[in-house]
C-alpha atoms as a PDB file:
ATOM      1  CA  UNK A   1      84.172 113.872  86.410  1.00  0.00           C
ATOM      2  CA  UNK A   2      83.417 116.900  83.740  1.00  0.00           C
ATOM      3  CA  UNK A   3      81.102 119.257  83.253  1.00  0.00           C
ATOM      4  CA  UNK A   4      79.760 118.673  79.796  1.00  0.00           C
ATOM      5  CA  UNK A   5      77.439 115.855  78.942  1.00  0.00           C
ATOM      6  CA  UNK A   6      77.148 116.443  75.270  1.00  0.00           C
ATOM      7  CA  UNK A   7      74.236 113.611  74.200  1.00  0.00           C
ATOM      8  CA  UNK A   8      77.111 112.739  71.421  1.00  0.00           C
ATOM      9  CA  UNK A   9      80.515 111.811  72.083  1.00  0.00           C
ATOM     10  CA  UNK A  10      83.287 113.840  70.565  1.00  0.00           C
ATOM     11  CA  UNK A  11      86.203 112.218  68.252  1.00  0.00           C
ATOM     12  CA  UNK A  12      88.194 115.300  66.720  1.00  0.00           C
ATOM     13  CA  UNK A  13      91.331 115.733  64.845  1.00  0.00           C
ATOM     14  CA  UNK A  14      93.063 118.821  64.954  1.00  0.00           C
ATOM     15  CA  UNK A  15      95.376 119.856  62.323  1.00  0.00           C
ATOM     16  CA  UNK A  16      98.041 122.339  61.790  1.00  0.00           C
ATOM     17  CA  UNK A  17     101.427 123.225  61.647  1.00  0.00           C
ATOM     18  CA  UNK A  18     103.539 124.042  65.268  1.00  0.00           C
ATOM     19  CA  UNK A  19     102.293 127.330  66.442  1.00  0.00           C
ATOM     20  CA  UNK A  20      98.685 127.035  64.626  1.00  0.00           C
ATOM     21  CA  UNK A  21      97.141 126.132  67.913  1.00  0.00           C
ATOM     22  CA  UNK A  22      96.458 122.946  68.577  1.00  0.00           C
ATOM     23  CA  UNK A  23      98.068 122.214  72.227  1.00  0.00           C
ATOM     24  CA  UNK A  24      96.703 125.333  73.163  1.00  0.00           C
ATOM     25  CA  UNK A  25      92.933 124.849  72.280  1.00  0.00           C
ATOM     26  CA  UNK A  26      93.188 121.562  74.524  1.00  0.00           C
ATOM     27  CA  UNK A  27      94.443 123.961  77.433  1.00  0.00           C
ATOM     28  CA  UNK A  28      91.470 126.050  77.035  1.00  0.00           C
ATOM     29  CA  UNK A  29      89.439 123.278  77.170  1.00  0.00           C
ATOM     30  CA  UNK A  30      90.643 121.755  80.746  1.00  0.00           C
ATOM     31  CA  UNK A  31      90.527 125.609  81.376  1.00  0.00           C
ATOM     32  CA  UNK A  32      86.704 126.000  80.384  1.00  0.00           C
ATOM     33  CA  UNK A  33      86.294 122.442  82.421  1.00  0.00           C
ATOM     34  CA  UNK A  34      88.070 122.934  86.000  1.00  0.00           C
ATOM     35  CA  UNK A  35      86.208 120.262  88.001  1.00  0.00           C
ATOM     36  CA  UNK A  36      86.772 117.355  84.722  1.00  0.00           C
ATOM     37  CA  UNK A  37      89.799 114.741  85.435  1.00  0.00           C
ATOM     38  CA  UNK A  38      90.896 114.493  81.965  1.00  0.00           C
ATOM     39  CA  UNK A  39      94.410 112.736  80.544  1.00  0.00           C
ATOM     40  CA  UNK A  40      96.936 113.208  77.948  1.00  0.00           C
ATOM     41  CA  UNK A  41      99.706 111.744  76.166  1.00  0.00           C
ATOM     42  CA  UNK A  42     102.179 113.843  74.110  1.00  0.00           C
ATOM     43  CA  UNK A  43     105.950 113.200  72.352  1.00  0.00           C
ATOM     44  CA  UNK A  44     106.799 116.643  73.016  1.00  0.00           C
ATOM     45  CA  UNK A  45     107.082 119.250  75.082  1.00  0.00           C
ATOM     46  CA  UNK A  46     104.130 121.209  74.397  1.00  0.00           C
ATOM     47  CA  UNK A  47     101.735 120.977  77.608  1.00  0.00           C
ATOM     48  CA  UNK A  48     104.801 121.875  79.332  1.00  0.00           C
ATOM     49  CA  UNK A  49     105.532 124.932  78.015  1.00  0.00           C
ATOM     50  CA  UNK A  50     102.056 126.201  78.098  1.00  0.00           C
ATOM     51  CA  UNK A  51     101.677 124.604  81.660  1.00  0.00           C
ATOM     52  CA  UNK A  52     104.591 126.792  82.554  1.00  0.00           C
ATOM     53  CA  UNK A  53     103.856 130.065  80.527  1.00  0.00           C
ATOM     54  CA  UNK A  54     100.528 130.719  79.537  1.00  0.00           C
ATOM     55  CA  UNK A  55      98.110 127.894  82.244  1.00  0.00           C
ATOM     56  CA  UNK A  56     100.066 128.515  84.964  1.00  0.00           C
ATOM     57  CA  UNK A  57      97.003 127.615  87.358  1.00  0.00           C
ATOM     58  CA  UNK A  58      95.727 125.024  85.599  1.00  0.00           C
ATOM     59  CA  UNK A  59      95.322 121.870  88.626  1.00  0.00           C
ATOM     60  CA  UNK A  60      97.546 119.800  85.900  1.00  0.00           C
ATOM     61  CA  UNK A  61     100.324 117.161  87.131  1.00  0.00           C
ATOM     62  CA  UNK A  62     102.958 116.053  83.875  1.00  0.00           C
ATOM     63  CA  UNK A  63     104.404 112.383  84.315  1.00  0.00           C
ATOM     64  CA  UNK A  64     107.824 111.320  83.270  1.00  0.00           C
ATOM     65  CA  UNK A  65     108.875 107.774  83.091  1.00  0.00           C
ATOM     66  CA  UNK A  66     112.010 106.055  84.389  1.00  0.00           C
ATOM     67  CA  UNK A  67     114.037 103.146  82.911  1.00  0.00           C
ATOM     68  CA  UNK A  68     111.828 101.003  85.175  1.00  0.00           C
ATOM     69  CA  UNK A  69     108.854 101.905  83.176  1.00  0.00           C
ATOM     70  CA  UNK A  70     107.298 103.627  85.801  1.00  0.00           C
ATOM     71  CA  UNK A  71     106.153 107.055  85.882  1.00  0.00           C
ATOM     72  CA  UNK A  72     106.072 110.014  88.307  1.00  0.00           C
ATOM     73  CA  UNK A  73     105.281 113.385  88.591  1.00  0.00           C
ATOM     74  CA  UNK A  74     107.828 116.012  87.424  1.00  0.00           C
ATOM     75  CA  UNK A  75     109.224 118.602  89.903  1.00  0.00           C
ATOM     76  CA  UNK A  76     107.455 121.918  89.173  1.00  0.00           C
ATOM     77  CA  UNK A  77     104.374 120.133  87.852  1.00  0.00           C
ATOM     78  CA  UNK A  78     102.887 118.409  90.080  1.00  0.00           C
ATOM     79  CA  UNK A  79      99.425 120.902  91.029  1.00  0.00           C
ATOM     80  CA  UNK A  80      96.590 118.640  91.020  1.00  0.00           C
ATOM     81  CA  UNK A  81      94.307 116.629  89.110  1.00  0.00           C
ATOM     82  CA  UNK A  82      92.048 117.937  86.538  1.00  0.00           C
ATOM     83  CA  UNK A  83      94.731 117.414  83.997  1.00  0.00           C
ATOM     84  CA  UNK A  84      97.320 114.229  83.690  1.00  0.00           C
ATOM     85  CA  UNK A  85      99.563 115.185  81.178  1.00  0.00           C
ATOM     86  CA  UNK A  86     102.028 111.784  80.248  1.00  0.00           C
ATOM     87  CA  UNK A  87     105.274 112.756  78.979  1.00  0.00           C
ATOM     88  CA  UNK A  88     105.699 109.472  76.799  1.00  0.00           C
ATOM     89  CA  UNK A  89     109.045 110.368  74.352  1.00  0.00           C
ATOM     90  CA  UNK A  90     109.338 106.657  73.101  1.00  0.00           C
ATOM     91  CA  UNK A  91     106.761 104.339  71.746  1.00  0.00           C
ATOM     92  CA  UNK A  92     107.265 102.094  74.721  1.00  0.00           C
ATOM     93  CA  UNK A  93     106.234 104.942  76.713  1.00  0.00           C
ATOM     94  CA  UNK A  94     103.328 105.587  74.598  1.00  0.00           C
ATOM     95  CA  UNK A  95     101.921 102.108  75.391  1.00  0.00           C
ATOM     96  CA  UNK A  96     102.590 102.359  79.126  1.00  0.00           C
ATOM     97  CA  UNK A  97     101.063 105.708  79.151  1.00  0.00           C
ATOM     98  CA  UNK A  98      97.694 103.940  77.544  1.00  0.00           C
ATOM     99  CA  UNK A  99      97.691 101.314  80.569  1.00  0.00           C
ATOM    100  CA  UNK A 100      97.884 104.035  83.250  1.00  0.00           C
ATOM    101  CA  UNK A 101      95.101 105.841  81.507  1.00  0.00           C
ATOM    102  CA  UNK A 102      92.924 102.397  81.158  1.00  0.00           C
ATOM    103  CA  UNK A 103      93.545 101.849  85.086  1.00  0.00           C
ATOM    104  CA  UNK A 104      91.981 105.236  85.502  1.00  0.00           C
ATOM    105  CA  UNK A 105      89.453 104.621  83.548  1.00  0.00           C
ATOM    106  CA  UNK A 106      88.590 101.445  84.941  1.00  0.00           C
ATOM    107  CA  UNK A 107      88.710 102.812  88.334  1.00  0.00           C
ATOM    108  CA  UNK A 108      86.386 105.775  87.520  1.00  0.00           C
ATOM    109  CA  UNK A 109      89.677 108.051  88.228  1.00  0.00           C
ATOM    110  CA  UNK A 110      89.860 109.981  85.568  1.00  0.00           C
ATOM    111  CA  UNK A 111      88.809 110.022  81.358  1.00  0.00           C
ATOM    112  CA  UNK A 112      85.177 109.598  82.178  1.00  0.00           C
ATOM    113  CA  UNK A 113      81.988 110.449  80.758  1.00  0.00           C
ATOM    114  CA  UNK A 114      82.317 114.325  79.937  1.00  0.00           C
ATOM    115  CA  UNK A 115      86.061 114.295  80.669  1.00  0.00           C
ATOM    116  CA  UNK A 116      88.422 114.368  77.603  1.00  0.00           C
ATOM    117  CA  UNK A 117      91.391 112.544  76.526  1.00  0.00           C
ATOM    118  CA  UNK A 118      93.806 114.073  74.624  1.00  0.00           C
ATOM    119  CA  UNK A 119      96.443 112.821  72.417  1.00  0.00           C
ATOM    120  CA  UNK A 120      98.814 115.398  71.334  1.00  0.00           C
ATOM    121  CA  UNK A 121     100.810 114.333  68.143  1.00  0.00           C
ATOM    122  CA  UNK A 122      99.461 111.505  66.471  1.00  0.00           C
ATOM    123  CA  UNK A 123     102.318 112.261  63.873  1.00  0.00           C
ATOM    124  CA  UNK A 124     104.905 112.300  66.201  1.00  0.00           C
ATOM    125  CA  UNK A 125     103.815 108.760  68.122  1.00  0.00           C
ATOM    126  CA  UNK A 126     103.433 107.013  64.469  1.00  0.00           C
ATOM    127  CA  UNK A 127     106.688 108.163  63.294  1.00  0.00           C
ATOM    128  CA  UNK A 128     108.297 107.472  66.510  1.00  0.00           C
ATOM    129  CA  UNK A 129     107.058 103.999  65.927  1.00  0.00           C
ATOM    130  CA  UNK A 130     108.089 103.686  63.367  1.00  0.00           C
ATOM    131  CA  UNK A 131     111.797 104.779  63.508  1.00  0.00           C
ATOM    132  CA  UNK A 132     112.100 102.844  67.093  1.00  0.00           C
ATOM    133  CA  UNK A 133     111.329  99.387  64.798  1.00  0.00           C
ATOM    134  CA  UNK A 134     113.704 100.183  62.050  1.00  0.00           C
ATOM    135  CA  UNK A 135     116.394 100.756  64.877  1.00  0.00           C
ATOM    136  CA  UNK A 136     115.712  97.644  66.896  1.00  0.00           C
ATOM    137  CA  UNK A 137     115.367  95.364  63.732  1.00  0.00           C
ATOM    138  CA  UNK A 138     118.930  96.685  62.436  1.00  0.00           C
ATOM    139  CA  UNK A 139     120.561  96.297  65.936  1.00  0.00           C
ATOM    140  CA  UNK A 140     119.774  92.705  65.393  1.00  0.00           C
ATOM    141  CA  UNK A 141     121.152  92.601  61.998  1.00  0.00           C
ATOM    142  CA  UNK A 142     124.267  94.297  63.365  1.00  0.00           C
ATOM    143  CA  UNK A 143     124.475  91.710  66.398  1.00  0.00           C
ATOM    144  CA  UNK A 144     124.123  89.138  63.415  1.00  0.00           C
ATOM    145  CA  UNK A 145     126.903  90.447  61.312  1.00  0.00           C
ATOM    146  CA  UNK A 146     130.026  92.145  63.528  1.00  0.00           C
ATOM    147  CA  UNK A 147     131.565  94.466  61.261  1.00  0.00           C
ATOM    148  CA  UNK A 148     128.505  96.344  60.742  1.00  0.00           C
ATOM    149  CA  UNK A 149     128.655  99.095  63.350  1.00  0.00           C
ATOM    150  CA  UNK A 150     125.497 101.017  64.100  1.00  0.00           C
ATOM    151  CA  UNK A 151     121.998 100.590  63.264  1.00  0.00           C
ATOM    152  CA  UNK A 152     122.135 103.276  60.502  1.00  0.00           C
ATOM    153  CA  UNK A 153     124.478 101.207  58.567  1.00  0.00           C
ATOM    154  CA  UNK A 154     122.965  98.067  59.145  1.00  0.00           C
ATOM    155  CA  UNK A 155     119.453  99.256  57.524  1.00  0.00           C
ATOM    156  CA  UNK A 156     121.754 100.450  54.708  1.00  0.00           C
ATOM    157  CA  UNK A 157     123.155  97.020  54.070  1.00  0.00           C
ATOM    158  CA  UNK A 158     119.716  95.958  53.714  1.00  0.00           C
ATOM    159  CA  UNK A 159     118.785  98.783  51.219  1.00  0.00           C
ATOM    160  CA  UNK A 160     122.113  98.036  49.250  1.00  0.00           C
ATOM    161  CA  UNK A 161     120.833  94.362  48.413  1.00  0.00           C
ATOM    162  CA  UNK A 162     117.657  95.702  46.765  1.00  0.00           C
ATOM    163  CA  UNK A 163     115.615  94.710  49.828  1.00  0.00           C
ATOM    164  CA  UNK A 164     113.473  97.123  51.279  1.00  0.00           C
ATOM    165  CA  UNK A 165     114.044  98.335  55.318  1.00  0.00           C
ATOM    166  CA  UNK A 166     110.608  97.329  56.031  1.00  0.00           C
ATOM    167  CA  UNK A 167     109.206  94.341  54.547  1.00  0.00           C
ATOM    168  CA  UNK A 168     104.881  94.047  53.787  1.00  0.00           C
ATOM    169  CA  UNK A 169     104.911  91.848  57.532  1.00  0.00           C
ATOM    170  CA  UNK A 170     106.977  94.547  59.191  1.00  0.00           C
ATOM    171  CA  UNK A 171     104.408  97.242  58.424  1.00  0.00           C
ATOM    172  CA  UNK A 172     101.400  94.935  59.162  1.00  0.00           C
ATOM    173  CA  UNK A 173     103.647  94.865  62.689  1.00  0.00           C
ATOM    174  CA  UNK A 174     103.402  98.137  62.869  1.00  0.00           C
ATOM    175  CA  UNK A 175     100.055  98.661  61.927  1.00  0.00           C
ATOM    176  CA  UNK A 176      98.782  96.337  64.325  1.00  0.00           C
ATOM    177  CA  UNK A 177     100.028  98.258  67.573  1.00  0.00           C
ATOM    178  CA  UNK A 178      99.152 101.576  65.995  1.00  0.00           C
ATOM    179  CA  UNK A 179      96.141 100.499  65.793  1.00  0.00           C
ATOM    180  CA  UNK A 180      95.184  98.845  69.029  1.00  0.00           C
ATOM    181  CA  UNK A 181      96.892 101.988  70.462  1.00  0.00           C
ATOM    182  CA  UNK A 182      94.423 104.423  68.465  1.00  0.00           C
ATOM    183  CA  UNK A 183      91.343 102.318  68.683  1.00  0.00           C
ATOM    184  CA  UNK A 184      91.103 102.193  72.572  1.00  0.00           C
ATOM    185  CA  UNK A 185      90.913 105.941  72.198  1.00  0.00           C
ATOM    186  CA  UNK A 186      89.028 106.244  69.457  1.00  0.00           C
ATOM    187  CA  UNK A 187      86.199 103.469  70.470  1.00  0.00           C
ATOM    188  CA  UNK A 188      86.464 102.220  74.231  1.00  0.00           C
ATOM    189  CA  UNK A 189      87.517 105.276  76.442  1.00  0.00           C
ATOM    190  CA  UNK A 190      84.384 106.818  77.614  1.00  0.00           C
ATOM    191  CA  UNK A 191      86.033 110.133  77.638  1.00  0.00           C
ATOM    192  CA  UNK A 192      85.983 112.460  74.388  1.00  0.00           C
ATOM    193  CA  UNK A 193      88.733 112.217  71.967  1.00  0.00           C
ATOM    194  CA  UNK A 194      90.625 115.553  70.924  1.00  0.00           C
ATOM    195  CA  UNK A 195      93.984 115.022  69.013  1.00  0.00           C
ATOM    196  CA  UNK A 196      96.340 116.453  67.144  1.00  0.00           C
ATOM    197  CA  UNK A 197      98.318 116.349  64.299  1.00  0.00           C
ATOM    198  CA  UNK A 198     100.076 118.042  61.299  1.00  0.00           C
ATOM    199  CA  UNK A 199      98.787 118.586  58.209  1.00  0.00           C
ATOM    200  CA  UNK A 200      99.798 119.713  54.838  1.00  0.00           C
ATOM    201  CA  UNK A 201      98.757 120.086  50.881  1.00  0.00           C
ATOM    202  CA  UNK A 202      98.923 117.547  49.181  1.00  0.00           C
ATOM    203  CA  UNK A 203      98.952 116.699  44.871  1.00  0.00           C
ATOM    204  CA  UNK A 204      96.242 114.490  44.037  1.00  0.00           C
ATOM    205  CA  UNK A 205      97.812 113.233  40.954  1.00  0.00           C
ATOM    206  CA  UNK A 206     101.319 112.110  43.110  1.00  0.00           C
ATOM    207  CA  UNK A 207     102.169 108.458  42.971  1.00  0.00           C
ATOM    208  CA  UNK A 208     103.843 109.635  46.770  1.00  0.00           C
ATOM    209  CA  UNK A 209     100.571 110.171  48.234  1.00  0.00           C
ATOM    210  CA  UNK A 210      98.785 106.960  49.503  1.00  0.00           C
ATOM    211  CA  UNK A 211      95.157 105.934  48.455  1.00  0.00           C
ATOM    212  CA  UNK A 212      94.093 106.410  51.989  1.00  0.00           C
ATOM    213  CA  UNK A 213      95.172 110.182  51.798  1.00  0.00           C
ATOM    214  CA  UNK A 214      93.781 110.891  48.265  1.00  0.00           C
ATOM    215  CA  UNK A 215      90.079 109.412  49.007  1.00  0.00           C
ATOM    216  CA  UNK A 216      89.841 111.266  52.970  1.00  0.00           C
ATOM    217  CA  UNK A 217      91.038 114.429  50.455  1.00  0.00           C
ATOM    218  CA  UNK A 218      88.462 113.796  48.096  1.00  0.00           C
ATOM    219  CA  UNK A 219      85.466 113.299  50.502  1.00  0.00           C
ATOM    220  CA  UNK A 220      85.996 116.519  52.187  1.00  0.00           C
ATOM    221  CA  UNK A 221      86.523 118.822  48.867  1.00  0.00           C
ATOM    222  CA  UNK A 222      90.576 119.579  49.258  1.00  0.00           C
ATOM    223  CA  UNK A 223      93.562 118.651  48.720  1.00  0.00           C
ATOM    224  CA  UNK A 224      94.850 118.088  52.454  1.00  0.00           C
ATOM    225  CA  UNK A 225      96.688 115.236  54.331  1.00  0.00           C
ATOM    226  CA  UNK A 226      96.009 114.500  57.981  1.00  0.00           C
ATOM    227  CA  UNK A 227      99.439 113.316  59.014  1.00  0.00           C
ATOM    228  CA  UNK A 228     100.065 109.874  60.837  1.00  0.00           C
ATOM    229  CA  UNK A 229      99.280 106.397  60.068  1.00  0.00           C
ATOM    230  CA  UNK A 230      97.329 106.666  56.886  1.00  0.00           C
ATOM    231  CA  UNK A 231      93.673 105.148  58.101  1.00  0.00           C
ATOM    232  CA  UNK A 232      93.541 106.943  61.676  1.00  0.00           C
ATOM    233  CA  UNK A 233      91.311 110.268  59.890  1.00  0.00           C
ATOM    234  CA  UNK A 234      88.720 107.411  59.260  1.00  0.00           C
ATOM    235  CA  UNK A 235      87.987 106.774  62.672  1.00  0.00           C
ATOM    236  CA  UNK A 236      87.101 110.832  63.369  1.00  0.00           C
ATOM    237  CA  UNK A 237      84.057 112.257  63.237  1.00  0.00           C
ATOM    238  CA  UNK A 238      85.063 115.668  63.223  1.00  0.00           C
ATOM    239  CA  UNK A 239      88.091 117.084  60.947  1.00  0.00           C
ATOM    240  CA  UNK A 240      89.275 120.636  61.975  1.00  0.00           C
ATOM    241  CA  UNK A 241      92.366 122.892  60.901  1.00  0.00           C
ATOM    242  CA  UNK A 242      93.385 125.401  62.958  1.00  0.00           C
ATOM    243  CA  UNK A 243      95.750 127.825  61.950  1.00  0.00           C
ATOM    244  CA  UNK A 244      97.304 130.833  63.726  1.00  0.00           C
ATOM    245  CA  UNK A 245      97.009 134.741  62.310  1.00  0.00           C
ATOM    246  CA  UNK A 246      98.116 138.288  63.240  1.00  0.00           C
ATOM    247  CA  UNK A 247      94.626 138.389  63.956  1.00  0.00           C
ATOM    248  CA  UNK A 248      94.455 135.340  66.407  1.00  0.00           C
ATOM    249  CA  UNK A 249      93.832 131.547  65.854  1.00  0.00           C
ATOM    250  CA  UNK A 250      91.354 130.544  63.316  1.00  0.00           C
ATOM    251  CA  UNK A 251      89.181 127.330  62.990  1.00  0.00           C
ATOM    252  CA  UNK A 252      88.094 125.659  59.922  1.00  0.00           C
ATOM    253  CA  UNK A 253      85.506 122.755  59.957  1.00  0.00           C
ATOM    254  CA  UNK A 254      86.675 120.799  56.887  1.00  0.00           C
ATOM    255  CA  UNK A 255      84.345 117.161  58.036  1.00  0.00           C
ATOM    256  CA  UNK A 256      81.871 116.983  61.411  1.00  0.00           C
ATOM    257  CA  UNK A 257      78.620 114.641  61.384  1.00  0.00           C
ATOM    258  CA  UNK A 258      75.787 115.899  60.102  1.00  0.00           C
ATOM    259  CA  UNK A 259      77.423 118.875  58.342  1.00  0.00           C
ATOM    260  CA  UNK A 260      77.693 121.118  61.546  1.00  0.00           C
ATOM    261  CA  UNK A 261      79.718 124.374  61.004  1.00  0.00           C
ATOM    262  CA  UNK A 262      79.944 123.615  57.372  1.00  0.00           C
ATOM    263  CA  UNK A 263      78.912 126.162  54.551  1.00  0.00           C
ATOM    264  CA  UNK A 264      76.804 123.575  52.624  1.00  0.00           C
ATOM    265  CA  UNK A 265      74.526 123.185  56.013  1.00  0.00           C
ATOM    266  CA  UNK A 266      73.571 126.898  55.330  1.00  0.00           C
ATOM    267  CA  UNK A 267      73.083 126.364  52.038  1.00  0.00           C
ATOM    268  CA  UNK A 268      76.003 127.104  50.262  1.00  0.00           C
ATOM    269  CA  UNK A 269      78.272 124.431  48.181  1.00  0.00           C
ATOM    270  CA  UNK A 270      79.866 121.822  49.727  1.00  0.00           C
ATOM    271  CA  UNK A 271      83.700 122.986  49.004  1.00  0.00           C
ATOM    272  CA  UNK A 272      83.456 125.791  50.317  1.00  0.00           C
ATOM    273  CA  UNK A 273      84.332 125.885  54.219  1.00  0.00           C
ATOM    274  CA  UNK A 274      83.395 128.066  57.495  1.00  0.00           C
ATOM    275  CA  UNK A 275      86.301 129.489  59.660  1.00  0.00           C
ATOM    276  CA  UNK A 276      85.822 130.765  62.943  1.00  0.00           C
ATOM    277  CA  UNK A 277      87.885 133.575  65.077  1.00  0.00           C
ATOM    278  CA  UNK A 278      88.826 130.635  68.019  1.00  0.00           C
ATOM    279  CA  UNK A 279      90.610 132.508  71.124  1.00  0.00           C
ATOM    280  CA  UNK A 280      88.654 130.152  73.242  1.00  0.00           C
ATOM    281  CA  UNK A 281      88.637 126.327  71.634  1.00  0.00           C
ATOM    282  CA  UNK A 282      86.187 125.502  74.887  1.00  0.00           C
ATOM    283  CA  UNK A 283      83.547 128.383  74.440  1.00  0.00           C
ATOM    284  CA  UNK A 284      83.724 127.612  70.537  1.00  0.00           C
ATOM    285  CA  UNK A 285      83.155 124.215  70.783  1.00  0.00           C
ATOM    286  CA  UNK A 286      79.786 125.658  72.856  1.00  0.00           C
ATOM    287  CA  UNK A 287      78.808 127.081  70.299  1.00  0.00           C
ATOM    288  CA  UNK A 288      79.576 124.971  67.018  1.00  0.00           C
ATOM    289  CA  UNK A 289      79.441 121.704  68.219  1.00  0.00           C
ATOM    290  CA  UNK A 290      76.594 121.977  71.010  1.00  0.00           C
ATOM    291  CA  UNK A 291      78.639 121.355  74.216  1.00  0.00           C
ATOM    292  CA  UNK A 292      76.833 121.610  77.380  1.00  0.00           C
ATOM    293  CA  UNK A 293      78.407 122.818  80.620  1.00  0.00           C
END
């Protein structure tokens, strides 16, 4: 198990652009926690190219998974325990990866009390979703109607009758395994939550930008999106950007419980944010949000 017992659990997003920082503050976290057995599931590549350039002695093991849905550890990666990293580049994958990780769990392996889970690109898995149901729900139009030859053209014919690709039910489809995905994480993994995302400006006065998007923007005093499915922020208790200078990577505390970090706690007005120098995500977290090793 870990070495921090914070008396509150943690649920952070962490959003930025590639580069800002994000795969590499979870890094220093396992880093900062040696003797934890924590898990994660990414889309990309990006444990693996830290793993293998900048953590080379991390104890970390990354999956892959075969046609057979089963997974096993990659050549090269396979150096212990402290960090499961699940290579999961299909949504399919996604939802396998989140069984392994609730076997752990339920056999006090791994993701345990002061362990942390990490999900790295909540983007990524929604779109990947996303575009995986459009291509499966056109291959059955095309098996429906031989002339049509690929996918792409048979979610065209759709659009070309004035019908949209995705109808309301297809979304609530969606929705639904998004959901159950993000929830266990969110709410029944005793483990904390630390994922990440991208994130970008957005206009408050677009028609393009979803309800969802403009109140989360509204609450926390600017005009930023938290990308993914557009209710997941809601189910954070901590919203953080991080961002990467000539200087080093930055922080900024944009929603936590309570205030923590944030300029208005020390008096000042509530649009107006903190950001912190972060080199170390693990020993910063010590310090802003309490952690206890």
């Amino acid at each position: 198990m870990g070495q921090t017992q914070p008396v509150i659990r943690e649920r952070m997003i962490l959003g930025g652009p590639s580069g800002s920082g994000k795969t590499y503050a979870m890094c220093k976290i396992v880093e900062g926690l040696p003797n934890g057995h924590h898990v994660a599931i990414e889309v990309d590549d990006g444990f693996t190219k830290l793993l293998a350039l900048e953590f080379p002695n991390l104890a970390a093991t990354i999956y892959d998974i075969d046609d057979k849905m089963e997974w096993h550890p990659r050549q090269g990666f396979a150096k212990g325990d402290t960090l499961r990293v699940y290579h999961a580049p299909s949504f399919d994958a996604v939802r396998s990866a989140q069984i392994s990780i609730e076997s752990l769990v339920a056999q006090q392996i791994a993701a345990m009390y002061g362990d942390f889970a990490f999900i790295d690109g909540l983007d990524l898995i929604y779109n990947t979703q996303r575009y995986e149901y459009i291509s499966k729900a056109s291959s059955m139009m095309r098996k429906q109607k031989l002339t049509i030859k690929d996918e792409w053209q048979a979610a065209m014919e759709t659009r070309a009758t004035g019908a949209p690709i995705l109808e309301p039910a297809d979304w609530d489809v969606i929705a639904s395994f998004y959901e159950k995905f993000i929830t266990y994480f969110a709410f029944q993994i005793p483990a904390h939550l630390v994922c990440a995302t991208n994130i970008e400006a957005i206009d408050l006065d677009s028609r393009y930008v979803s309800k969802e998007a403009k109140e989360l923007a509204k609450s926390i005093g600017i005009p930023l999106k938290f990308e993914g499915q557009k209710r997941t922020p809601r189910l954070f208790d901590t919203l953080l950007g991080m961002a990467h200078t000539t200087a080093g990577f930055n922080l900024t505390i944009y929603k936590d419980r309570g205030g923590l970090g944030r300029a208005w706690s020390q008096g000042k007005q509530n649009t107006s944010y903190m950001t912190y120098e972060c080199a170390d995500f693990f020993k910063t977290g010590q310090e802003l949000f309490g952690w206890q090793v």
